[in-house]
PDB file of N, CA and C in Angstrom:
ATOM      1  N   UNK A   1     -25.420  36.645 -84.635  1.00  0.00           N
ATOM      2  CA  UNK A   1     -26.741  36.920 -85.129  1.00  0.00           C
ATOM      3  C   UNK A   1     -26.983  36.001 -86.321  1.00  0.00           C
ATOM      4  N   UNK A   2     -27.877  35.426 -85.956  1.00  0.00           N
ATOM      5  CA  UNK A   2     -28.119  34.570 -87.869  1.00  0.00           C
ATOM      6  C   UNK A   2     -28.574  35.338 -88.669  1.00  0.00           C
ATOM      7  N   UNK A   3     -28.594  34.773 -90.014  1.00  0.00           N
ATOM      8  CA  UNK A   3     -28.398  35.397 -91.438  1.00  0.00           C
ATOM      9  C   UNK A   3     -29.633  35.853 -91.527  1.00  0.00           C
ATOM     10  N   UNK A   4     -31.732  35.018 -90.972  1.00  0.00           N
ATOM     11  CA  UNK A   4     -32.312  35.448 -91.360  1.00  0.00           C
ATOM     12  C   UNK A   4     -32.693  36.745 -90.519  1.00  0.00           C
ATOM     13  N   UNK A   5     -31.819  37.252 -89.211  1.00  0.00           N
ATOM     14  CA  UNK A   5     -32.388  38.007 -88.583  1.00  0.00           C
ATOM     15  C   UNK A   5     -31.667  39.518 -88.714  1.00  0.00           C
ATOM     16  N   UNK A   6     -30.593  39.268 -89.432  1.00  0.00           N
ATOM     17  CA  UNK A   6     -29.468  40.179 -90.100  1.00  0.00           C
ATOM     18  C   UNK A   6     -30.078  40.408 -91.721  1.00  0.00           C
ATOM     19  N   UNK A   7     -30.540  39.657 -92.234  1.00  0.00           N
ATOM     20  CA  UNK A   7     -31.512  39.626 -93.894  1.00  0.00           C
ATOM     21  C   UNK A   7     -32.203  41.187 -92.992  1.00  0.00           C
ATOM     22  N   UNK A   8     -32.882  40.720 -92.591  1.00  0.00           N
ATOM     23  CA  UNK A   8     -34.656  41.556 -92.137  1.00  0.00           C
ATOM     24  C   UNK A   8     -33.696  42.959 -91.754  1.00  0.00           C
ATOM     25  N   UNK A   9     -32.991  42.893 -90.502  1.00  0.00           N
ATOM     26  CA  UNK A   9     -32.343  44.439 -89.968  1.00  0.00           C
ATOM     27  C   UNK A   9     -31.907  45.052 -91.349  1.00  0.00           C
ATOM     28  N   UNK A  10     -31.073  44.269 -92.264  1.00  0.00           N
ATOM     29  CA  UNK A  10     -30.230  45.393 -93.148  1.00  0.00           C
ATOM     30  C   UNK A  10     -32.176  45.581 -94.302  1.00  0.00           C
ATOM     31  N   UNK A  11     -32.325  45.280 -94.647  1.00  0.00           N
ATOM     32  CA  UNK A  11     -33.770  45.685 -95.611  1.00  0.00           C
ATOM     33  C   UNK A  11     -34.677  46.661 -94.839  1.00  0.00           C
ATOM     34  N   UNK A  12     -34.897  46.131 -93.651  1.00  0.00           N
ATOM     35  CA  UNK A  12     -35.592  47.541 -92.728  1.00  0.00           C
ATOM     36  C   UNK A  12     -35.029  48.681 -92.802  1.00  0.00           C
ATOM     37  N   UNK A  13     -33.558  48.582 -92.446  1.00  0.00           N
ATOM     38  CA  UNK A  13     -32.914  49.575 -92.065  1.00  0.00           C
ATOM     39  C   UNK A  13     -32.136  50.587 -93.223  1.00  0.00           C
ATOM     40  N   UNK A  14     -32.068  49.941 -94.599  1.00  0.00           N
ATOM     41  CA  UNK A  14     -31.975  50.029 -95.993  1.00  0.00           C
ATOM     42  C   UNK A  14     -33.027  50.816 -96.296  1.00  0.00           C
ATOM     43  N   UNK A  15     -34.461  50.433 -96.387  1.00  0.00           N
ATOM     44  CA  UNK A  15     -35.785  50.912 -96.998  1.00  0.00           C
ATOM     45  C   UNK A  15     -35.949  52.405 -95.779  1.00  0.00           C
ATOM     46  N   UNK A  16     -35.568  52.321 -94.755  1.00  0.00           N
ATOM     47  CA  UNK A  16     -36.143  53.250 -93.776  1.00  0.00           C
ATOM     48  C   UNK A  16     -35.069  54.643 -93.996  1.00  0.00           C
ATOM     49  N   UNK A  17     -33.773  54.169 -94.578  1.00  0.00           N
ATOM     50  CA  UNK A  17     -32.943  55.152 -95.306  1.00  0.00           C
ATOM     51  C   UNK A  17     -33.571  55.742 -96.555  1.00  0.00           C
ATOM     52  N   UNK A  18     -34.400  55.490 -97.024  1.00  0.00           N
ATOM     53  CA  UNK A  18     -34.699  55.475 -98.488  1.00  0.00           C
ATOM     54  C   UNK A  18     -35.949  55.903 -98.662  1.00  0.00           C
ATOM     55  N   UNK A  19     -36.984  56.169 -97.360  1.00  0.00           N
ATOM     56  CA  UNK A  19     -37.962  56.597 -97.298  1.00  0.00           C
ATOM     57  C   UNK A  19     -38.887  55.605 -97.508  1.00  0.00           C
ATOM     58  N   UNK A  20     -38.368  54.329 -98.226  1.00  0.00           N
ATOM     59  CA  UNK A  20     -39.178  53.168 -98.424  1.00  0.00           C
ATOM     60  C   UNK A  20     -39.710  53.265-100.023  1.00  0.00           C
ATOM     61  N   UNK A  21     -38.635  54.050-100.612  1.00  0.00           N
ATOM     62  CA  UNK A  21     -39.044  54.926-102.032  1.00  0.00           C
ATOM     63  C   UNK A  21     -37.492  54.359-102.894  1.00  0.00           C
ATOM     64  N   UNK A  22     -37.786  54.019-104.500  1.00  0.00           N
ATOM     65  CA  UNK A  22     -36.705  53.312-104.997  1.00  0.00           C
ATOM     66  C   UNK A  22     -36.185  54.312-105.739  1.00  0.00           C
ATOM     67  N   UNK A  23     -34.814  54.158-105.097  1.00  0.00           N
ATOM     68  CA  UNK A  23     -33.400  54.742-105.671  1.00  0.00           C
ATOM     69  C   UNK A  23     -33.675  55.350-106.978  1.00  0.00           C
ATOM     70  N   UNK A  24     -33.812  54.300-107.315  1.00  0.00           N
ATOM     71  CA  UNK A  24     -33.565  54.643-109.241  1.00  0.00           C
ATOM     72  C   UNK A  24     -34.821  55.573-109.872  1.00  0.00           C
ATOM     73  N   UNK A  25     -35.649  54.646-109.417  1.00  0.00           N
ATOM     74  CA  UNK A  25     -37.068  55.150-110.190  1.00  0.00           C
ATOM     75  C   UNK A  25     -37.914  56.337-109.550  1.00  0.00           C
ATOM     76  N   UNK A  26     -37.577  56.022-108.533  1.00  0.00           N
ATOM     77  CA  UNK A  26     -38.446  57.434-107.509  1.00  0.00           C
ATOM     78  C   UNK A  26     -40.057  56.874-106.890  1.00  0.00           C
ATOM     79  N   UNK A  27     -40.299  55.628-107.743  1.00  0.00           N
ATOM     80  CA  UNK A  27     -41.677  55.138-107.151  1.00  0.00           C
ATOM     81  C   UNK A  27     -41.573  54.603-105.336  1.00  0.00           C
ATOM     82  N   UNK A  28     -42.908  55.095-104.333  1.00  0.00           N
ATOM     83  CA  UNK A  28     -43.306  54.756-103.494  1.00  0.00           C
ATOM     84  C   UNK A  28     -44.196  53.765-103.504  1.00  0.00           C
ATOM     85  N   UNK A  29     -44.313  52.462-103.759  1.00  0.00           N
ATOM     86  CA  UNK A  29     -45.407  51.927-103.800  1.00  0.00           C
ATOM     87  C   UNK A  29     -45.743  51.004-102.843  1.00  0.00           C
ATOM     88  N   UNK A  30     -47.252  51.348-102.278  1.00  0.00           N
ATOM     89  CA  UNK A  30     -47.501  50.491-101.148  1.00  0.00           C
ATOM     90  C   UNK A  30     -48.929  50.039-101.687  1.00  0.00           C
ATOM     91  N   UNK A  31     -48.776  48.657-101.014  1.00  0.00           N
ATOM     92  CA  UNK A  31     -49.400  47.494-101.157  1.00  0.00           C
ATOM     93  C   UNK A  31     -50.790  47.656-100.802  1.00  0.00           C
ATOM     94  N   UNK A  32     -51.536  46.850-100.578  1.00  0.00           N
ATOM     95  CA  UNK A  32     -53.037  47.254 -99.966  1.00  0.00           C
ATOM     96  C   UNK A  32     -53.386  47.332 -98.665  1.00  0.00           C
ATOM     97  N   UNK A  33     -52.125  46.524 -97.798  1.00  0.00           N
ATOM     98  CA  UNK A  33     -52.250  46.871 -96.334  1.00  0.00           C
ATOM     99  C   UNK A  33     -51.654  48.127 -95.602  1.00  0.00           C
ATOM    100  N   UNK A  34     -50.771  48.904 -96.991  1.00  0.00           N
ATOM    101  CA  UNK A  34     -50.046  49.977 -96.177  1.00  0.00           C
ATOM    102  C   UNK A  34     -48.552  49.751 -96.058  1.00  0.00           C
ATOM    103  N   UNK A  35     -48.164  48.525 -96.882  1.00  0.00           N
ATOM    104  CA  UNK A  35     -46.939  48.429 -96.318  1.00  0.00           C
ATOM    105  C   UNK A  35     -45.723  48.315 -97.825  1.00  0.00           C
ATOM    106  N   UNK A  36     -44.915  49.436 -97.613  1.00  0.00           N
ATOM    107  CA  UNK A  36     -44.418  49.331 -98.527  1.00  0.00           C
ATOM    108  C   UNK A  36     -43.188  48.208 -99.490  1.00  0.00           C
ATOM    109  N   UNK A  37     -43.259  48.241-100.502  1.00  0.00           N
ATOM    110  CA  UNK A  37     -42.766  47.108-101.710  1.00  0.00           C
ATOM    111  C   UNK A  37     -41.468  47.231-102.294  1.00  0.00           C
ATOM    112  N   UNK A  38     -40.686  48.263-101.508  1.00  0.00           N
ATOM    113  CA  UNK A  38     -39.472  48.246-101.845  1.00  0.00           C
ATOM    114  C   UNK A  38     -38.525  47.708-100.971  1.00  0.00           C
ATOM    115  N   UNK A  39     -37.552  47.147-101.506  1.00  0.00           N
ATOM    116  CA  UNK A  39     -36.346  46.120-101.731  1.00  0.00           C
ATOM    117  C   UNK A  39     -34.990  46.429-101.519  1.00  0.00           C
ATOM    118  N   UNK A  40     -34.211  46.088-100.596  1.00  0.00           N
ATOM    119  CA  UNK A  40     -33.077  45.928-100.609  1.00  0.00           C
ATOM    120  C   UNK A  40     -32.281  45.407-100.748  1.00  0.00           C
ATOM    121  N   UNK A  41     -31.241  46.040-101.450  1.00  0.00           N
ATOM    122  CA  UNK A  41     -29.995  45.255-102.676  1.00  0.00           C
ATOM    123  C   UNK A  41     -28.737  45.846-101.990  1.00  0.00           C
ATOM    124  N   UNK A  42     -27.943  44.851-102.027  1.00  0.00           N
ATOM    125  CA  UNK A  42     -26.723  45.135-102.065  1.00  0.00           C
ATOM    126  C   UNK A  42     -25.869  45.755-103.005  1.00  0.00           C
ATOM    127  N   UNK A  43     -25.167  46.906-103.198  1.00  0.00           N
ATOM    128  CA  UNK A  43     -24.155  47.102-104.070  1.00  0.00           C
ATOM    129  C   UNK A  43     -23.524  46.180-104.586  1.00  0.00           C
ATOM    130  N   UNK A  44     -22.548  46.284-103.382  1.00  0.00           N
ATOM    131  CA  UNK A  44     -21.477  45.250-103.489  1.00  0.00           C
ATOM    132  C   UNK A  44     -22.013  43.769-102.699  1.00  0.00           C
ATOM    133  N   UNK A  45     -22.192  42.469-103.514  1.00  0.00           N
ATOM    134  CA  UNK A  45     -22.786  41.678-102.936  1.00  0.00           C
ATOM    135  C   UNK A  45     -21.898  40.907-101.753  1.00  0.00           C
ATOM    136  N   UNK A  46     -22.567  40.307-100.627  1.00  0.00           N
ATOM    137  CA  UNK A  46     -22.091  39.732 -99.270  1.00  0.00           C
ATOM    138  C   UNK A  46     -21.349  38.965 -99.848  1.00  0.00           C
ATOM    139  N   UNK A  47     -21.530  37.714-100.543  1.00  0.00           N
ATOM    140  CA  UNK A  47     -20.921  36.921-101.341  1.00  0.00           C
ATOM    141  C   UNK A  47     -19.664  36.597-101.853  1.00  0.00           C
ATOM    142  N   UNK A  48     -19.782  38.156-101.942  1.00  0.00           N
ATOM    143  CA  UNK A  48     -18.187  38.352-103.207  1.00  0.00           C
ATOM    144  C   UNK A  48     -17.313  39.671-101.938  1.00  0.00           C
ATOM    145  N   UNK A  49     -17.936  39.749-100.461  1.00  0.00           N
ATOM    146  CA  UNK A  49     -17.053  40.249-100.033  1.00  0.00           C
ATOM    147  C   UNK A  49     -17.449  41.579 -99.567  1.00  0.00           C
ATOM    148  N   UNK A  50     -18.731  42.142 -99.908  1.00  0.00           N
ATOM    149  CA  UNK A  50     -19.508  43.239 -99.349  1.00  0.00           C
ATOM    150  C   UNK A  50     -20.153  43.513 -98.353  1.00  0.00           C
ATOM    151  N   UNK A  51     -19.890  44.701 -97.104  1.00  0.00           N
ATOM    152  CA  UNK A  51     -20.508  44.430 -95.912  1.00  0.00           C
ATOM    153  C   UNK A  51     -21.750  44.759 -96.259  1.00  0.00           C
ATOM    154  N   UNK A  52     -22.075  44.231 -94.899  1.00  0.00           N
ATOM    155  CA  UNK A  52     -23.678  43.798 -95.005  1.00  0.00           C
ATOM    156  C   UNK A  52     -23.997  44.954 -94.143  1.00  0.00           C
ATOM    157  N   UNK A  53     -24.050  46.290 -94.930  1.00  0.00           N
ATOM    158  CA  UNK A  53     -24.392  47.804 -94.009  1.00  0.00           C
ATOM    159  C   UNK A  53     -25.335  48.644 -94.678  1.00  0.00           C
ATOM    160  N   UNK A  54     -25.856  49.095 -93.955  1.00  0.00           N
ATOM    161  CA  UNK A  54     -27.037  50.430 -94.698  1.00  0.00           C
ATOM    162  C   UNK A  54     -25.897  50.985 -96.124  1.00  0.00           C
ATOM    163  N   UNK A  55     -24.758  51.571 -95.771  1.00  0.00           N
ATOM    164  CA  UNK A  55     -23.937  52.273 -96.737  1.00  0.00           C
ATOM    165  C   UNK A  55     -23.992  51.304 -98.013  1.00  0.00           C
ATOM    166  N   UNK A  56     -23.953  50.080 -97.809  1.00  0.00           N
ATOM    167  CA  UNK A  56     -23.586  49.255 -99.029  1.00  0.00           C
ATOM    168  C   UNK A  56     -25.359  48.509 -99.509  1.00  0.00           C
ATOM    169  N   UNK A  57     -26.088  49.245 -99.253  1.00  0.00           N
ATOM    170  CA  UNK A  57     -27.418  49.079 -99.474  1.00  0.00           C
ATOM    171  C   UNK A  57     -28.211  49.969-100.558  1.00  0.00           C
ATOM    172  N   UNK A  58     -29.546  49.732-101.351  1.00  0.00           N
ATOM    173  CA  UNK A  58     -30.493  50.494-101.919  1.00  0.00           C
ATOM    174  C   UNK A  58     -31.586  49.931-102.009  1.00  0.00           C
ATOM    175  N   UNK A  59     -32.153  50.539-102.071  1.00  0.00           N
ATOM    176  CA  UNK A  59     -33.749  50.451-102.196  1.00  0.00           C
ATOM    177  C   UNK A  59     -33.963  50.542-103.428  1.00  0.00           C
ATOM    178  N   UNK A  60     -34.592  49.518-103.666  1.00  0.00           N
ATOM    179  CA  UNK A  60     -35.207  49.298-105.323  1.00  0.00           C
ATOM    180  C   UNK A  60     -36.335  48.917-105.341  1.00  0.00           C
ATOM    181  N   UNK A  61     -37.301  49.426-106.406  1.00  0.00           N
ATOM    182  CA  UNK A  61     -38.782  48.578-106.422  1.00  0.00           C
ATOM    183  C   UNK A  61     -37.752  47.002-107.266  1.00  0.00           C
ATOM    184  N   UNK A  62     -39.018  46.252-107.393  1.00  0.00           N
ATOM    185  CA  UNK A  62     -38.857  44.961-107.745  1.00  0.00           C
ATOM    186  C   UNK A  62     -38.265  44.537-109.049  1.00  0.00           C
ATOM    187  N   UNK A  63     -38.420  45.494-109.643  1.00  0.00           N
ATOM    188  CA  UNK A  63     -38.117  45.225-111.185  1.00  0.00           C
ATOM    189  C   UNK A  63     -36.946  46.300-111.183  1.00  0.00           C
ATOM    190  N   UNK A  64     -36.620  47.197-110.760  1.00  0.00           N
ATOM    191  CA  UNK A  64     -35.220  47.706-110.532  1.00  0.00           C
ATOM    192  C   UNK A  64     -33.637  47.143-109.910  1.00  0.00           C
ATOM    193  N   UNK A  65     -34.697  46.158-108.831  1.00  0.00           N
ATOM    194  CA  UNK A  65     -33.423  44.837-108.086  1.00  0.00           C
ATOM    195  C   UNK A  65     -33.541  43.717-109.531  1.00  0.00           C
ATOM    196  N   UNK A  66     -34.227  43.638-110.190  1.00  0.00           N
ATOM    197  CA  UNK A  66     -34.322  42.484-111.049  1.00  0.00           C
ATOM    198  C   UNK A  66     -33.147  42.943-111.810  1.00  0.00           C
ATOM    199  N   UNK A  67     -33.320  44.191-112.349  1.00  0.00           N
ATOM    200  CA  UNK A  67     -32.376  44.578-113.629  1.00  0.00           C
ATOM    201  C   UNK A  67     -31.036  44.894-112.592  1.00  0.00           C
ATOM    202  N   UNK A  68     -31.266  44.654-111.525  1.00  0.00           N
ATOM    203  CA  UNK A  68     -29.250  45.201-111.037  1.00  0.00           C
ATOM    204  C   UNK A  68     -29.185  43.795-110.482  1.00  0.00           C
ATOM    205  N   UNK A  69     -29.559  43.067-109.932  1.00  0.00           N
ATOM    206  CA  UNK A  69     -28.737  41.736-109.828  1.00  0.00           C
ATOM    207  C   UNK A  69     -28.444  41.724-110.930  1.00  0.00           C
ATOM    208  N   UNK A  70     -29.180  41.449-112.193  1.00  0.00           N
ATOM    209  CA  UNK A  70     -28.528  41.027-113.517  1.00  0.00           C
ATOM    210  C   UNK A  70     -27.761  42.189-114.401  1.00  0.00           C
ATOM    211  N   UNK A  71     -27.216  42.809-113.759  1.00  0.00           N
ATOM    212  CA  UNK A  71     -26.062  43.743-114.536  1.00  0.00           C
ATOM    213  C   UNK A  71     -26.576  44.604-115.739  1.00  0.00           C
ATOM    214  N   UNK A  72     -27.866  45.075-115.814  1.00  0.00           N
ATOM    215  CA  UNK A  72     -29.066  45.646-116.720  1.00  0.00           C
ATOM    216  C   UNK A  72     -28.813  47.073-116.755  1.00  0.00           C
ATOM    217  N   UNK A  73     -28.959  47.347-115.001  1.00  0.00           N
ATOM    218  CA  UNK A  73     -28.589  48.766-114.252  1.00  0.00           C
ATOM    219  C   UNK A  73     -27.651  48.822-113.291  1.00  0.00           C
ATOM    220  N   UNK A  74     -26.656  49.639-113.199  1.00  0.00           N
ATOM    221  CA  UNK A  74     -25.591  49.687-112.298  1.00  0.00           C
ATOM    222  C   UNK A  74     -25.126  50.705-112.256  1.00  0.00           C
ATOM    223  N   UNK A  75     -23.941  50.976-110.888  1.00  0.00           N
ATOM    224  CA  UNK A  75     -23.923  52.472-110.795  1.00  0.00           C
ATOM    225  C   UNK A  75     -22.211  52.693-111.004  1.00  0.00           C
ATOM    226  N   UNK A  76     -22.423  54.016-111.392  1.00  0.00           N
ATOM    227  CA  UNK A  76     -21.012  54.220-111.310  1.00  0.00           C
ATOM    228  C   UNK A  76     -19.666  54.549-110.355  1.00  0.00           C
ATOM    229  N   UNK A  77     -18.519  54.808-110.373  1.00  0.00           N
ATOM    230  CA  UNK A  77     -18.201  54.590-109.062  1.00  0.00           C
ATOM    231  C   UNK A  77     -18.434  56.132-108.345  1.00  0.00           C
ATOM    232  N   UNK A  78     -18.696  56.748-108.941  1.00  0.00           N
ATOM    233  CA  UNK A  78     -19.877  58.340-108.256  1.00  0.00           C
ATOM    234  C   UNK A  78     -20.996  58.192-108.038  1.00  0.00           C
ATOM    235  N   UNK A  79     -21.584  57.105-108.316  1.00  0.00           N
ATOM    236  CA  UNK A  79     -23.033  56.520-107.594  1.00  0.00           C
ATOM    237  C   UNK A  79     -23.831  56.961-108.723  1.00  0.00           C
ATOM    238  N   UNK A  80     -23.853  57.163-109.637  1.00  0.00           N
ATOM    239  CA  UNK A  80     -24.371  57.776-111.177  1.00  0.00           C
ATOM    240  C   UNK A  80     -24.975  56.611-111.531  1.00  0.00           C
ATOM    241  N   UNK A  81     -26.245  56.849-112.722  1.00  0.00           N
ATOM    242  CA  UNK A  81     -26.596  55.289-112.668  1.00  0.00           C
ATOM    243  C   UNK A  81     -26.431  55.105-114.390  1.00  0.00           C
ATOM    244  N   UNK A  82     -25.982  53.839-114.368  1.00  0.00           N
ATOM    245  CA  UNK A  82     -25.509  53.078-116.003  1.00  0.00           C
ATOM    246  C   UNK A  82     -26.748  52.278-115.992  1.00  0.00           C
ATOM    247  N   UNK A  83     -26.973  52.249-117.252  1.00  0.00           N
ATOM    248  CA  UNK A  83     -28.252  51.706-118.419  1.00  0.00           C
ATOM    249  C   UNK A  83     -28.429  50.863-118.832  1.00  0.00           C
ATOM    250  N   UNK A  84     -28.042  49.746-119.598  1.00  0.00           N
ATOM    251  CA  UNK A  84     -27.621  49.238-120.987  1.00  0.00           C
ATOM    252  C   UNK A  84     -28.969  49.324-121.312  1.00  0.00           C
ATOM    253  N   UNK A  85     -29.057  50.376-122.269  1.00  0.00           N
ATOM    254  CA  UNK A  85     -30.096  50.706-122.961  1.00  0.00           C
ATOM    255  C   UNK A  85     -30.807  49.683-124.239  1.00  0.00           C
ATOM    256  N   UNK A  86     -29.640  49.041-124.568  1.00  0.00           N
ATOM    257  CA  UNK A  86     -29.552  48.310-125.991  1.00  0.00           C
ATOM    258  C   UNK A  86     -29.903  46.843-125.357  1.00  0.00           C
ATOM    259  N   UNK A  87     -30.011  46.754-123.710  1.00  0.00           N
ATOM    260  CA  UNK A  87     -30.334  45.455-123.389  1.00  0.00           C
ATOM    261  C   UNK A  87     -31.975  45.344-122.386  1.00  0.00           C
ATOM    262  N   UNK A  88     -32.400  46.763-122.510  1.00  0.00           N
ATOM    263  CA  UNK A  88     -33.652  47.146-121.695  1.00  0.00           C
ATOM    264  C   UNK A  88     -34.841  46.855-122.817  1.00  0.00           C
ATOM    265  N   UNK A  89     -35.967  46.745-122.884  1.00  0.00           N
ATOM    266  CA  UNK A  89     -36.995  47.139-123.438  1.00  0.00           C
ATOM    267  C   UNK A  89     -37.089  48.338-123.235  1.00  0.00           C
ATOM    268  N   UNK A  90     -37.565  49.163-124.496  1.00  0.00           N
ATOM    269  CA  UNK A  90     -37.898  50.952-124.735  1.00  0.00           C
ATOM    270  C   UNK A  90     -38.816  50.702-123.677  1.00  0.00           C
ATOM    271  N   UNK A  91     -40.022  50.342-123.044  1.00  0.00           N
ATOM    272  CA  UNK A  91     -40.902  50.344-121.997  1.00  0.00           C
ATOM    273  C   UNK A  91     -40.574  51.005-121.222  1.00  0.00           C
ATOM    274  N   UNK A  92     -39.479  50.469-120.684  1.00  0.00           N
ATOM    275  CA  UNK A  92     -38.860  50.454-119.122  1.00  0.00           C
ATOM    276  C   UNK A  92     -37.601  51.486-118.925  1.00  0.00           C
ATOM    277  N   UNK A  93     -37.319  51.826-119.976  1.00  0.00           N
ATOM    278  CA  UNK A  93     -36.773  52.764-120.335  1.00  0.00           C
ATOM    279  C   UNK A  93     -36.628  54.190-119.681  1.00  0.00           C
ATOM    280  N   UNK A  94     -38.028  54.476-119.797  1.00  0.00           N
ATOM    281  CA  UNK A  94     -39.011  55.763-119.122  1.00  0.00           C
ATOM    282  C   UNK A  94     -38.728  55.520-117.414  1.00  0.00           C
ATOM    283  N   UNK A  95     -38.695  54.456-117.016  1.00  0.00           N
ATOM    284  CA  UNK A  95     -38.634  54.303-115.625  1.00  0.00           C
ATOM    285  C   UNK A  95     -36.895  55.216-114.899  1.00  0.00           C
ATOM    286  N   UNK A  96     -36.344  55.181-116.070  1.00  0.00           N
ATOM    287  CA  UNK A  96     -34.938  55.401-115.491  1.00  0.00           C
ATOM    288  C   UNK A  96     -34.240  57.092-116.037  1.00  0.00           C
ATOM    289  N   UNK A  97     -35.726  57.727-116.012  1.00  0.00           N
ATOM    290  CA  UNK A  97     -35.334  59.194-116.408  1.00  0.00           C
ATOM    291  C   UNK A  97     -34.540  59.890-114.959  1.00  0.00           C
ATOM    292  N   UNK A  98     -35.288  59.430-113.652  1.00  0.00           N
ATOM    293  CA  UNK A  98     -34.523  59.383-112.804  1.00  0.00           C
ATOM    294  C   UNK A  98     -33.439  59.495-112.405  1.00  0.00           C
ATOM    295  N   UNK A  99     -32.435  59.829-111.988  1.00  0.00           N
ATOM    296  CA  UNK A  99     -31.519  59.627-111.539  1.00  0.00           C
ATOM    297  C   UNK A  99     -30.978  59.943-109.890  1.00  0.00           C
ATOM    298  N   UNK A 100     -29.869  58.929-109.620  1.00  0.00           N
ATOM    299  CA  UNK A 100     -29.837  58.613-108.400  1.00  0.00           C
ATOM    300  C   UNK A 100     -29.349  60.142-107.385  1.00  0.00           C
TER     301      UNK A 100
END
């Protein structure tokens, strides 16, 4: 199977676990055609050795995958979610009353 047709299955099949609603934050947000804006991330990235499976998947709005590629937000190994509070803007802060 190539990579871009394996990309699309694991994000469909990621977001359709997830209600199409982000992990962290709890927002549903859909676009103006109806179609929803959440994102799938790898835990553990393909890269470094992570399967490429619903289990090793989440749904994040956009700015939630922003802050976990970059090590902002991350989870614990109970799936609990870590902060760095001291590296967030107070803003965004509020977004992560949530928990997973």
């Amino acid at each position: 199977m190539n990579r871009k047709v394996r990309e699309a299955n694991f994000r469909r099949h990621v977001c359709e676990a997830y209600d199409n609603t982000c992990a962290v934050t709890g927002l549903r947000i859909l676009n103006g055609g109806g179609k929803a804006e959440v994102q799938a991330a790898h835990i553990w990235s393909v890269a470094n050795g992570g399967p490429d499976v619903v289990q090793n998947g989440l749904a994040l709005s956009a700015t939630a995958h922003w802050l976990f590629d970059r090590h902002l937000i991350s989870l614990t190994d109970d799936y609990g979610l870590l902060v760095s509070h001291n590296r967030i803007p107070s803003e965004l802060q509020a977004l992560f009353q949530k928990q997973l």
